[in-house]
Protein backbone atom coordinates (compact mmCIF):
# COMPACT_ATOMS: atom_id res chain seq x y z
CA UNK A 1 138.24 -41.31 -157.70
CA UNK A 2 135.17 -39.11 -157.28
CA UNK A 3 134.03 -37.32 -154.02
CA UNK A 4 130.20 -37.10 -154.01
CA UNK A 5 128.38 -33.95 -152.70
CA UNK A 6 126.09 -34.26 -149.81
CA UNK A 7 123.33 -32.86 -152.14
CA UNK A 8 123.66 -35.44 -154.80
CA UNK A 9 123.58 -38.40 -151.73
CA UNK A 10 120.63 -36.92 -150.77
CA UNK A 11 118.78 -37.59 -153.64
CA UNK A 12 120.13 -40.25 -154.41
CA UNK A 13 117.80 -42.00 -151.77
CA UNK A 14 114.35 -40.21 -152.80
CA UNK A 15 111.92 -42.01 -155.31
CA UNK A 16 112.34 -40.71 -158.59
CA UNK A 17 116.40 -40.29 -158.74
CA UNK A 18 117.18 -43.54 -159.74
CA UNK A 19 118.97 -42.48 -162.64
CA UNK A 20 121.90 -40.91 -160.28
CA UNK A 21 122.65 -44.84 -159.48
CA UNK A 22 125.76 -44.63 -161.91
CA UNK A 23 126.81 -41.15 -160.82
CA UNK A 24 126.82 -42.82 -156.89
CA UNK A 25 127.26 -46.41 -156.92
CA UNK A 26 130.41 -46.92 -158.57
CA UNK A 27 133.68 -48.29 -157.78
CA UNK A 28 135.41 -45.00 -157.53
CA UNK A 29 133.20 -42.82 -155.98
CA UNK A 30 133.55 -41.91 -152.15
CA UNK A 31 132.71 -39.54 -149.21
CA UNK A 32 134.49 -37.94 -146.57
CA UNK A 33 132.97 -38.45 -143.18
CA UNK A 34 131.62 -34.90 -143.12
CA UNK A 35 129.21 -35.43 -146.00
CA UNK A 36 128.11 -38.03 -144.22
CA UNK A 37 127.33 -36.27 -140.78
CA UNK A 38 125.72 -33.66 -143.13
CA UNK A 39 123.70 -36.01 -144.82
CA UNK A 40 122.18 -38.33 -141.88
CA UNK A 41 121.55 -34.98 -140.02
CA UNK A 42 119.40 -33.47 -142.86
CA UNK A 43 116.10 -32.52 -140.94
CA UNK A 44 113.90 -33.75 -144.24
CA UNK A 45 115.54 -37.59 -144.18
CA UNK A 46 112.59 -40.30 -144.19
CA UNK A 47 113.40 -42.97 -141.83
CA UNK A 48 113.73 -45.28 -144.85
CA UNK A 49 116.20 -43.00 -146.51
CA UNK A 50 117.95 -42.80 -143.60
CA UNK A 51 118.61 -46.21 -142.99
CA UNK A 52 119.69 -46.73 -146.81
CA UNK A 53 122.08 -44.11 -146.51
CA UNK A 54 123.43 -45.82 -143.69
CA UNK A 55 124.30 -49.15 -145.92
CA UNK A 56 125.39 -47.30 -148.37
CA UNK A 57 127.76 -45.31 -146.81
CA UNK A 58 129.92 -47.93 -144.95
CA UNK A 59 131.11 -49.18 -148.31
CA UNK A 60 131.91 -45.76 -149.93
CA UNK A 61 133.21 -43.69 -146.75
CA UNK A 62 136.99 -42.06 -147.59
């Protein structure tokens, strides 16, 4: 299992960082509910980011 930094999330949803797709979208990688408080109340989120993040993290929440 990995635990994913709120960092790497982060980036994970800006253009240009597709290449952390297999870092963050694998079967074993997770987040603990902090990380994602941290990351949906980052002040710099686009909406559109935001709402990604939001899919994404139902399926990958520890």
């Amino acid at each position: 299992m990995r635990l994913i930094d709120s960092n790497l999330i982060i980036y994970f949803a800006k253009p240009g960082f597709e290449w952390l797709n297999s870092h963050v979208q694998t079967l074993d990688s997770h987040f603990s509910a902090l990380t994602k408080i941290e990351v949906l109340g980052y002040h710099q989120l686009q909406p559109r980011e935001k709402t990604f993040l939001k899919l994404i993290s139902t399926a990958s929440l520890l």
